[in-house]
C-alpha atoms as a PDB file:
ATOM      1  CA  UNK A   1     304.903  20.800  35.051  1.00  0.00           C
ATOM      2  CA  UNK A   2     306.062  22.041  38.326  1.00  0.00           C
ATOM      3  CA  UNK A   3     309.810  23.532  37.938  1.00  0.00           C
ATOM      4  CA  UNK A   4     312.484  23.434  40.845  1.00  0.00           C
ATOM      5  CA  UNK A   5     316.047  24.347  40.704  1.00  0.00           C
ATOM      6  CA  UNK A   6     316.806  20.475  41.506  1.00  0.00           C
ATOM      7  CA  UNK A   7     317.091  17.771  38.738  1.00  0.00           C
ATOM      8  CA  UNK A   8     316.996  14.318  38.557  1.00  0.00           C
ATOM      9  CA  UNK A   9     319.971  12.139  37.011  1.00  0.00           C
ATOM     10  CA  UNK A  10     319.170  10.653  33.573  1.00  0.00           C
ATOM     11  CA  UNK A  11     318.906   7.411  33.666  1.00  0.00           C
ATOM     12  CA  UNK A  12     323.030   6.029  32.424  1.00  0.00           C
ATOM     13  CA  UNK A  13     324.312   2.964  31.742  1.00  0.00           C
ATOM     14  CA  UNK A  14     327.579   3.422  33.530  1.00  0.00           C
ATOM     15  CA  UNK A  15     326.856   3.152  36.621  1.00  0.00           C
ATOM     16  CA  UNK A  16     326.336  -0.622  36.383  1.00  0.00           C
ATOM     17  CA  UNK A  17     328.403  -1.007  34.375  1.00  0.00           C
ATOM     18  CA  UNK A  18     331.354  -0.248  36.153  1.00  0.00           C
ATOM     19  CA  UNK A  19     330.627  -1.683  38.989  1.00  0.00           C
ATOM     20  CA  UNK A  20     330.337  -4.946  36.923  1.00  0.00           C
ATOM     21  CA  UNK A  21     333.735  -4.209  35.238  1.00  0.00           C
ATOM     22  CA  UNK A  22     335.470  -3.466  39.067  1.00  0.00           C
ATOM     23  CA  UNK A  23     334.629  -6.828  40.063  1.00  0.00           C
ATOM     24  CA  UNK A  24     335.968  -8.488  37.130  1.00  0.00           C
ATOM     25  CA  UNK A  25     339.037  -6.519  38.015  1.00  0.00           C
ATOM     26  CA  UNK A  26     339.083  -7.777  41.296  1.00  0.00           C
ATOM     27  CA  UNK A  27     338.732 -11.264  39.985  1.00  0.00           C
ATOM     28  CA  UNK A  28     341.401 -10.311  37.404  1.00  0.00           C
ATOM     29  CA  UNK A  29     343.792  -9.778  40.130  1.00  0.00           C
ATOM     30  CA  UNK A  30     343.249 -12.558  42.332  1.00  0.00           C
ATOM     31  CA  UNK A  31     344.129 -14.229  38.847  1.00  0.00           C
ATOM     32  CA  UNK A  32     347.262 -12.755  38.492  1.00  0.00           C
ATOM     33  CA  UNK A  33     348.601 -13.245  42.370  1.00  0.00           C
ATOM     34  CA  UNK A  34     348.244 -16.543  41.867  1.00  0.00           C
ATOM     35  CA  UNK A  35     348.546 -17.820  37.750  1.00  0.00           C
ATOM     36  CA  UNK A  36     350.910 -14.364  37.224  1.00  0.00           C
ATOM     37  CA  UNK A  37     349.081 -14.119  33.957  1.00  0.00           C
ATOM     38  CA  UNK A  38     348.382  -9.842  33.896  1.00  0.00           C
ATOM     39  CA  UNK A  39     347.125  -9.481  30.159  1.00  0.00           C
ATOM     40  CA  UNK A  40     342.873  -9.692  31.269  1.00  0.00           C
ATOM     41  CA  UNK A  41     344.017  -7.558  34.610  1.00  0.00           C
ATOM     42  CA  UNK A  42     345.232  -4.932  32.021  1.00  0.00           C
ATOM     43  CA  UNK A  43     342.205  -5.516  29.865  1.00  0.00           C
ATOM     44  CA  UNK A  44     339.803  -4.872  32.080  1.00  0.00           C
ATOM     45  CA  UNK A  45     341.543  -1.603  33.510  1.00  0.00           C
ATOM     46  CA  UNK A  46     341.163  -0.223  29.453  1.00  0.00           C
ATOM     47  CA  UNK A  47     337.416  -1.078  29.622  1.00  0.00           C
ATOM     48  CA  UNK A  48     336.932   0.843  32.966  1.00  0.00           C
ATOM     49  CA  UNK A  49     338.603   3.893  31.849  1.00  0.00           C
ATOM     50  CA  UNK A  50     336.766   3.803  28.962  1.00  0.00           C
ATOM     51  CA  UNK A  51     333.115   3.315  30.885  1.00  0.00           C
ATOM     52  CA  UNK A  52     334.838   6.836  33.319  1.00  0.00           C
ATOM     53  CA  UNK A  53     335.655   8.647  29.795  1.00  0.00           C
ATOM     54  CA  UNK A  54     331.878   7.842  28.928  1.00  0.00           C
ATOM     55  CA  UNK A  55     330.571   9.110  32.441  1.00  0.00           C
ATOM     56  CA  UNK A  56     332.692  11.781  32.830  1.00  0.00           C
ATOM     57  CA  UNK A  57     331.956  13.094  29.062  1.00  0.00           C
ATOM     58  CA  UNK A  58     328.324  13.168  30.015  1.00  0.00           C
ATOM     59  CA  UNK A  59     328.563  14.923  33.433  1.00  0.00           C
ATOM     60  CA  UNK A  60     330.580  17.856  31.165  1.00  0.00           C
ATOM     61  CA  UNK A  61     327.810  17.832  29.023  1.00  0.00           C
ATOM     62  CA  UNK A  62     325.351  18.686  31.605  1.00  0.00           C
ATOM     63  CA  UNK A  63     327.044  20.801  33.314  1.00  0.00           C
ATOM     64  CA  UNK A  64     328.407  22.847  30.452  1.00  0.00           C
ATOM     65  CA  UNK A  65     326.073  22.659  27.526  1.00  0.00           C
ATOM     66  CA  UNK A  66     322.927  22.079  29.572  1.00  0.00           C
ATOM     67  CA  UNK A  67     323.253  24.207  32.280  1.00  0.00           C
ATOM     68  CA  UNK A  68     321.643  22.099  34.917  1.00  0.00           C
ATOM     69  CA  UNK A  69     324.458  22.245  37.724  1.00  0.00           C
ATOM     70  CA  UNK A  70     322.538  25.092  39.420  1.00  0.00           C
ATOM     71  CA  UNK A  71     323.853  26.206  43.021  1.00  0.00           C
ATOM     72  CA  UNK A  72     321.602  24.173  44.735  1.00  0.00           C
ATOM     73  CA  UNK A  73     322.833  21.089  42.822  1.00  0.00           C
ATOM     74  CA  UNK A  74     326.241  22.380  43.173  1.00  0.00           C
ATOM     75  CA  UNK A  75     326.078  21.976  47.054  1.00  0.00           C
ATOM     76  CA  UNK A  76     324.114  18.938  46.637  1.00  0.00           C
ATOM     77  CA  UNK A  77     327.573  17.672  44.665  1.00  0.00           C
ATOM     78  CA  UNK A  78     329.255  19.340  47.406  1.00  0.00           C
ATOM     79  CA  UNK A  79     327.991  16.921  50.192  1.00  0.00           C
ATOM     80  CA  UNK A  80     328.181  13.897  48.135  1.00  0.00           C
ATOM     81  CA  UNK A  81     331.887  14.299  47.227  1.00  0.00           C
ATOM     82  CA  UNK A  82     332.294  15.491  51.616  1.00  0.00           C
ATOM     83  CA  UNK A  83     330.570  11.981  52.156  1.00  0.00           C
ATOM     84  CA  UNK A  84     332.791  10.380  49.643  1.00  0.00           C
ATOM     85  CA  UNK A  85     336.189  11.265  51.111  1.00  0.00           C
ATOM     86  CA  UNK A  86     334.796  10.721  54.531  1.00  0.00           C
ATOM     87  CA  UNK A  87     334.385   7.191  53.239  1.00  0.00           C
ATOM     88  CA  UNK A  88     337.592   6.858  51.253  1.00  0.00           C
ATOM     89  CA  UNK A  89     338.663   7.616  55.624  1.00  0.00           C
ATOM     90  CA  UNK A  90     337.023   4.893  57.000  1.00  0.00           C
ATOM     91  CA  UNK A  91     338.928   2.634  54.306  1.00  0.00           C
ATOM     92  CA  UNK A  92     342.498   4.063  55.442  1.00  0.00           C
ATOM     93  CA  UNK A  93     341.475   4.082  59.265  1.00  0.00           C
ATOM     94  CA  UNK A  94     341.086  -0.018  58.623  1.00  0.00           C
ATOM     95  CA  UNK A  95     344.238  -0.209  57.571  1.00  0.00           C
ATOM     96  CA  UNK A  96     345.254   2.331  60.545  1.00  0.00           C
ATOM     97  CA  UNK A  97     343.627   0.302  62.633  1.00  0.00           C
ATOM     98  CA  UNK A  98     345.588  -3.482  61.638  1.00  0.00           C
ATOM     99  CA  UNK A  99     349.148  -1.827  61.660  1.00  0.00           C
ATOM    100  CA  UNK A 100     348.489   0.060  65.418  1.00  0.00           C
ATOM    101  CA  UNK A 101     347.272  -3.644  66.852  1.00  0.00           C
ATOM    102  CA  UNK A 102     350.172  -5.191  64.986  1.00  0.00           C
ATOM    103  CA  UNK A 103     352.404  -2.572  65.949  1.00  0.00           C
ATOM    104  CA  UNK A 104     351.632  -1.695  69.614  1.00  0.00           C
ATOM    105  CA  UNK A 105     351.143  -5.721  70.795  1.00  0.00           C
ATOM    106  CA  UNK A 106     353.784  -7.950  68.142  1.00  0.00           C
ATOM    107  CA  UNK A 107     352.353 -11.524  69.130  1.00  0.00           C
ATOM    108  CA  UNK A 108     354.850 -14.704  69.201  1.00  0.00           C
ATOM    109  CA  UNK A 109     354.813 -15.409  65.931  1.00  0.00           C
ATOM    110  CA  UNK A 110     356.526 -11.828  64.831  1.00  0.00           C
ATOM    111  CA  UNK A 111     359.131 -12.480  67.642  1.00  0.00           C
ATOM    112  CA  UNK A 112     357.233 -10.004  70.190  1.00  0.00           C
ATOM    113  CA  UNK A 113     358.934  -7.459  68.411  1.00  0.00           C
ATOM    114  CA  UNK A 114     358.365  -4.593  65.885  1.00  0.00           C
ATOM    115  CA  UNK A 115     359.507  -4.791  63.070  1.00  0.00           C
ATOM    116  CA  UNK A 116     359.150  -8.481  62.839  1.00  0.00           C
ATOM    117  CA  UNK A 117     362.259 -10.485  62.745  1.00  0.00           C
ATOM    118  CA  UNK A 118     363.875 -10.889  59.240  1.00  0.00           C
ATOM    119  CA  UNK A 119     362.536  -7.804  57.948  1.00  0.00           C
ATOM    120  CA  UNK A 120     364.606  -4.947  56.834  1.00  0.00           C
ATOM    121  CA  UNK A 121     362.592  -1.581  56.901  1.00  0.00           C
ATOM    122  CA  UNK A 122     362.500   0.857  54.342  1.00  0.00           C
ATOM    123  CA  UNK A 123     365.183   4.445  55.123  1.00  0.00           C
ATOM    124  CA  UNK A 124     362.437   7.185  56.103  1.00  0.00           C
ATOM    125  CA  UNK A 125     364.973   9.522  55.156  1.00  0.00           C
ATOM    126  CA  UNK A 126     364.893   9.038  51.378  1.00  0.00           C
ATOM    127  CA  UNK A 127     362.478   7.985  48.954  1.00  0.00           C
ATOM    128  CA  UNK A 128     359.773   8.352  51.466  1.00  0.00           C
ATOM    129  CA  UNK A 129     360.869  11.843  52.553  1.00  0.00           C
ATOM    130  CA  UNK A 130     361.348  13.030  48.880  1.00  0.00           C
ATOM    131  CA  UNK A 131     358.011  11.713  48.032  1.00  0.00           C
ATOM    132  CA  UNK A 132     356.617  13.550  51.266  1.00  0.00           C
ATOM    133  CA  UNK A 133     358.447  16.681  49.780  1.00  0.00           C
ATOM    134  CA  UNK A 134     356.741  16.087  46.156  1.00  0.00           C
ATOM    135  CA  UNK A 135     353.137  15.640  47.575  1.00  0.00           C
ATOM    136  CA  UNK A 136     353.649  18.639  49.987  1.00  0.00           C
ATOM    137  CA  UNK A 137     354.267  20.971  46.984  1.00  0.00           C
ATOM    138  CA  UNK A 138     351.657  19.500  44.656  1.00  0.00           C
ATOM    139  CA  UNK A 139     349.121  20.241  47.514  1.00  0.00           C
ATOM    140  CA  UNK A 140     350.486  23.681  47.165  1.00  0.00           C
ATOM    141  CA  UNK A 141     350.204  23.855  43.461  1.00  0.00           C
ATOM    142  CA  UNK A 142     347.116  22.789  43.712  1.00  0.00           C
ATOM    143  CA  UNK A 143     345.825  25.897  45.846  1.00  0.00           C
ATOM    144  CA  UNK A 144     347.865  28.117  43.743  1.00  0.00           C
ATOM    145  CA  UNK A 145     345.951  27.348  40.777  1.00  0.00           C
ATOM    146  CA  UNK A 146     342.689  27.662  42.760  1.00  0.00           C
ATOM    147  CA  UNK A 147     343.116  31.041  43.762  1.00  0.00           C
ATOM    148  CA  UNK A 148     344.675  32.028  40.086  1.00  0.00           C
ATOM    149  CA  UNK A 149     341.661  30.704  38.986  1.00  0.00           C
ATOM    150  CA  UNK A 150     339.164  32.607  41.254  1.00  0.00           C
ATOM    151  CA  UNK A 151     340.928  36.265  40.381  1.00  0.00           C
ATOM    152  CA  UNK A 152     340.783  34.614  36.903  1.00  0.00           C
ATOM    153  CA  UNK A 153     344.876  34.346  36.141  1.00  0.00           C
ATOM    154  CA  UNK A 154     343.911  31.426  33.783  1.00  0.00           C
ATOM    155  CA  UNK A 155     346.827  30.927  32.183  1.00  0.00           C
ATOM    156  CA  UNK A 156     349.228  30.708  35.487  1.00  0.00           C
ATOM    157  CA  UNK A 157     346.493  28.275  36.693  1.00  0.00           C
ATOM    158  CA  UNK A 158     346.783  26.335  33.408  1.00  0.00           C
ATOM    159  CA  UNK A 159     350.474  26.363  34.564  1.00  0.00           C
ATOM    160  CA  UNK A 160     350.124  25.770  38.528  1.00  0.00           C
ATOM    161  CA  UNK A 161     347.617  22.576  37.815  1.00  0.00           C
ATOM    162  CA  UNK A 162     349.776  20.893  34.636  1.00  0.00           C
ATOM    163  CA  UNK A 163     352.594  21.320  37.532  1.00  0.00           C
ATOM    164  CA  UNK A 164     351.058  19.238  39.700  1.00  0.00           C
ATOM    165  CA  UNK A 165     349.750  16.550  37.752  1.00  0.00           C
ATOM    166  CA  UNK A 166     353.711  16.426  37.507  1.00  0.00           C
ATOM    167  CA  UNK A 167     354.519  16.151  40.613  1.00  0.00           C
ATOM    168  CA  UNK A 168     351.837  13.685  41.057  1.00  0.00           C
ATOM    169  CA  UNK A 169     353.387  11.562  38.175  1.00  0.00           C
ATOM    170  CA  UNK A 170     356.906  12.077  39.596  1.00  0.00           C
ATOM    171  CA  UNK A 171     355.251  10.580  42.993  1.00  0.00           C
ATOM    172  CA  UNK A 172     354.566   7.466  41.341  1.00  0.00           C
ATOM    173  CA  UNK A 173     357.749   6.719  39.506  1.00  0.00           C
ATOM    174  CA  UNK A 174     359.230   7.162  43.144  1.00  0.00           C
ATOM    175  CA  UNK A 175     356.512   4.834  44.917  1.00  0.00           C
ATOM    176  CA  UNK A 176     357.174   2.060  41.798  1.00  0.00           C
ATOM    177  CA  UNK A 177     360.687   2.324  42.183  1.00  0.00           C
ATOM    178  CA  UNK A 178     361.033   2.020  46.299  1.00  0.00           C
ATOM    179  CA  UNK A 179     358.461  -1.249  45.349  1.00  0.00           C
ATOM    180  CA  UNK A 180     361.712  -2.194  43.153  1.00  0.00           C
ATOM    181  CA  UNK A 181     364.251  -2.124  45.547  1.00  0.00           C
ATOM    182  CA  UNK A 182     362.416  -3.269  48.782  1.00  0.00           C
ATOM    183  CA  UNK A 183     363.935  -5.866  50.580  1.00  0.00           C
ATOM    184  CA  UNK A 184     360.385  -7.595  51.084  1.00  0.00           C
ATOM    185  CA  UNK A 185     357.360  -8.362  49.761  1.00  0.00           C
ATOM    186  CA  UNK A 186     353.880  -8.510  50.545  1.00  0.00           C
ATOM    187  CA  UNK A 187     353.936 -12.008  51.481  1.00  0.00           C
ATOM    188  CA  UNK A 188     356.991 -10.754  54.240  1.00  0.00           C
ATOM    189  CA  UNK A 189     354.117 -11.804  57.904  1.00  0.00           C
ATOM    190  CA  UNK A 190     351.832  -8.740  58.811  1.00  0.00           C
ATOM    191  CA  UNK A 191     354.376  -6.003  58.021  1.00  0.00           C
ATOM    192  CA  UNK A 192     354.859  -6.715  54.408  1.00  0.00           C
ATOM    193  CA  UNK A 193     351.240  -6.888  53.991  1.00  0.00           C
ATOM    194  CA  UNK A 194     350.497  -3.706  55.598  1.00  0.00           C
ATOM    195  CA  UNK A 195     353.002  -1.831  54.034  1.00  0.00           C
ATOM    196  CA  UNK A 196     351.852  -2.573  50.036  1.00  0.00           C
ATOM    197  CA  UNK A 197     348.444  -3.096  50.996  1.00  0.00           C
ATOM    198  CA  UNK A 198     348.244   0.443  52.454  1.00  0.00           C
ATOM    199  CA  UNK A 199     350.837   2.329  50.384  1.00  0.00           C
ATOM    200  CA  UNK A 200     349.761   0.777  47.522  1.00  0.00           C
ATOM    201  CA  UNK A 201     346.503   1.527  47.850  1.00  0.00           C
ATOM    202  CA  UNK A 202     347.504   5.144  48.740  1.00  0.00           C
ATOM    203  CA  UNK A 203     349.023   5.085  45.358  1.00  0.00           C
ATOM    204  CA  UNK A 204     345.980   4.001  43.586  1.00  0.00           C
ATOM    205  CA  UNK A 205     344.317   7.016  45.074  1.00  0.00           C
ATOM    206  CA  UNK A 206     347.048   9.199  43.239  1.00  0.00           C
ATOM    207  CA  UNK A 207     346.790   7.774  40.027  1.00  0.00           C
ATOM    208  CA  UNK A 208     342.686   8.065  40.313  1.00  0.00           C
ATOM    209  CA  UNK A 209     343.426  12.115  41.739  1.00  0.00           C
ATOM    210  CA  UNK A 210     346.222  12.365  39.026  1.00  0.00           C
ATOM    211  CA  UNK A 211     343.219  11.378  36.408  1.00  0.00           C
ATOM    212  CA  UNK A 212     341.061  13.769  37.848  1.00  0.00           C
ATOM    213  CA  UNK A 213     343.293  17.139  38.034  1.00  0.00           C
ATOM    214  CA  UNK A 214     343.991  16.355  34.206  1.00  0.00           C
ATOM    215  CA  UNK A 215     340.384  16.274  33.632  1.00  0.00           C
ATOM    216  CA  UNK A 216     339.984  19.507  34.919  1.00  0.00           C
ATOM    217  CA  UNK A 217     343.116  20.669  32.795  1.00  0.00           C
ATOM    218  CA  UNK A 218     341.487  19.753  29.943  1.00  0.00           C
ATOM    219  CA  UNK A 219     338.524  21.608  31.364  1.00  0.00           C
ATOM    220  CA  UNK A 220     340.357  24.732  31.535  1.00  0.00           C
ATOM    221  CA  UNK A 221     341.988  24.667  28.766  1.00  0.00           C
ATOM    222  CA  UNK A 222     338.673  24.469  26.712  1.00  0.00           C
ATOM    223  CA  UNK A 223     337.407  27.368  29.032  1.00  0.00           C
ATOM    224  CA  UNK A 224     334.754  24.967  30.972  1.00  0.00           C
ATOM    225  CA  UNK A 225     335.089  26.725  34.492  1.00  0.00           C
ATOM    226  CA  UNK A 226     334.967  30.676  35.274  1.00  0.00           C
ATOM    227  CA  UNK A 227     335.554  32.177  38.778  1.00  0.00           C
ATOM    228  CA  UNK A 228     332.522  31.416  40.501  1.00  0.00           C
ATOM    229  CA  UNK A 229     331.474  28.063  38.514  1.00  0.00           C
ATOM    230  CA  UNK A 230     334.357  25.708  38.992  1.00  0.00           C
ATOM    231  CA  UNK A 231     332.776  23.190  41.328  1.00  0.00           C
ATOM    232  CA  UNK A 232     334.151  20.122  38.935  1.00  0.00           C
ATOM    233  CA  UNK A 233     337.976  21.147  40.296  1.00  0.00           C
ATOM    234  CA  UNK A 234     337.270  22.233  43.963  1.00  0.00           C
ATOM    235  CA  UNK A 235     336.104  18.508  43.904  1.00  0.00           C
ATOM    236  CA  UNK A 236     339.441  17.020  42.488  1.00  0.00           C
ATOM    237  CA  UNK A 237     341.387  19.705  44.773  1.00  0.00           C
ATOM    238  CA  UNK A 238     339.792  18.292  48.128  1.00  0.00           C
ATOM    239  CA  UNK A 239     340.160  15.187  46.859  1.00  0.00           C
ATOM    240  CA  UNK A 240     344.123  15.751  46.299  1.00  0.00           C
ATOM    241  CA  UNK A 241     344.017  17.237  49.529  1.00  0.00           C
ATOM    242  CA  UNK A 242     343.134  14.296  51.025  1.00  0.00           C
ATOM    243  CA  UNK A 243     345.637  11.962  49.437  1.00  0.00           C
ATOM    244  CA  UNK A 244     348.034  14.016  51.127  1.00  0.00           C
ATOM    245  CA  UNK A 245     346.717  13.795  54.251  1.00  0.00           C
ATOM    246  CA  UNK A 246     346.860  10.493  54.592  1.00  0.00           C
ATOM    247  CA  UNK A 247     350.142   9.921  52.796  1.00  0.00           C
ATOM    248  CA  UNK A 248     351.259  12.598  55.813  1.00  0.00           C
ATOM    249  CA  UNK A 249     349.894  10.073  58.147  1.00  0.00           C
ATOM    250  CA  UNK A 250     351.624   7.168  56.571  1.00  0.00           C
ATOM    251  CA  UNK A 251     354.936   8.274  56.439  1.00  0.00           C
ATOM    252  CA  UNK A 252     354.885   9.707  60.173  1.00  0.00           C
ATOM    253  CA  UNK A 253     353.259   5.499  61.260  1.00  0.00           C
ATOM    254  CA  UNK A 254     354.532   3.465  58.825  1.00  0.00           C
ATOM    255  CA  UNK A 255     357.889   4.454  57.159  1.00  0.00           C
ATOM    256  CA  UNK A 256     359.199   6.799  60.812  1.00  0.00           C
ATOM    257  CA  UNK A 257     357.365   5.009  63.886  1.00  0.00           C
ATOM    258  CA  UNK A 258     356.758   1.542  61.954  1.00  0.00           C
ATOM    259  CA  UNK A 259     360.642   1.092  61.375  1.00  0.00           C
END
């Protein structure tokens, strides 16, 4: 049998089985925007975490115990997760996209204005800024623990990346409670819309990055990565990376120019 430093992916069940699950989410949703009924919405979000648990426990295993994440597989992971956030930008730049055409040429209907009439923006200088603040230093935390990790300081990066996942959880309190006190809702014309739709979604990227970094905490803590094998959380760091990014981007269109 002819040996390469490649591997093939065991055939898994998850796979398929969470893209079957997402859809029933999605279908769980549209449920609840218009019945209001959320019990199957949160169902179905216990099943999927469950399915990642599964998947995620197995890619551990073979990267750990089995040995099989070589260097070239590592770079092979390397340009799948690059492809993956370079789709995760093509999602954002559509919602980019609908807010700059909204924004730039306000039809009739909106009052030829921006923002529409009847809709009182959100105060860029609060929440939003404080939540610009908290991102900004998780992004640093982030790196911290990165380069604690690579002159292997484990336990300050123990300490840099459970400080983050803070931060990241003190993000989301903020987001849910500026949802709160809005004076609009999604169903407020184009600019309600765009503003959950793409915040919202922005926040659904930091719960999934949240979920990731305490992955790799776990990791760490049960001594999974070393200084020059730690490809699982340079994944989850450019990943974080990129949710601030674009949350840089949204606050500078949407919460500053936007209003």
């Amino acid at each position: 049998m002819l040996r390469t430093p490649y591997h093939l992916v065991e055939l898994r069940p998850w796979p398929i089985i969470l893209a079957a699950r997402t859809m029933l989410l999605i279908l769980g949703l549209i449920n609840w925007f218009h019945f209001n009924i959320i019990y199957p919405v949160l169902f179905i979000l216990v099943l999927i975490l469950a399915c990642l648990a599964q998947w995620w426990r197995d890619i551990v295993h073979e990267a750990t115990i089995i040995g099989k994440h070589t260097s070239p597989v590592q770079q092979g992971l390397r340009i799948g997760i690059i492809l993956f956030i370079l789709r995760e930008v093509c999602f954002f730049f559509s919602f980019f996209w609908t807010f700059f055409h909204s924004r730039l040429t306000p039809t009739h209907e909106l009052g030829c204005i921006w923002p529409p009439v009847g809709i009182d923006t959100v105060d860029p200088i609060g929440v939003p800024l404080l939540n610009t603040a908290v991102l900004l230093a998780s992004g640093f935390t982030v790196t911290w623990r990165h380069h604690r990790l690579i002159i292997k300081k484990r336990k300050i990066a123990i300490i840099a990346l459970l400080i983050t996942v803070i931060l990241g959880r003190y993000f989301t309190f903020l987001q849910l409670t500026e949802y709160i006190n809005t004076c609009f809702t999604i169903a407020d014309r184009v600019f309600g819309s765009i503003f959950f739709i793409s915040t919202g979604f922005h926040g659904l990227h930091v719960l999934v990055g949240r979920l990731f970094l305490l992955i790799c905490l776990t990791r760490i803590i049960k001594s999974h990565f070393s200084s020059l094998h730690h490809f699982g959380f340079e994944a989850s760091a450019w990943y974080w990376h990129f949710v601030d990014v674009v949350w840089i981007c949204l606050y500078i269109c949407i919460y500053w120019w936007g209003s």
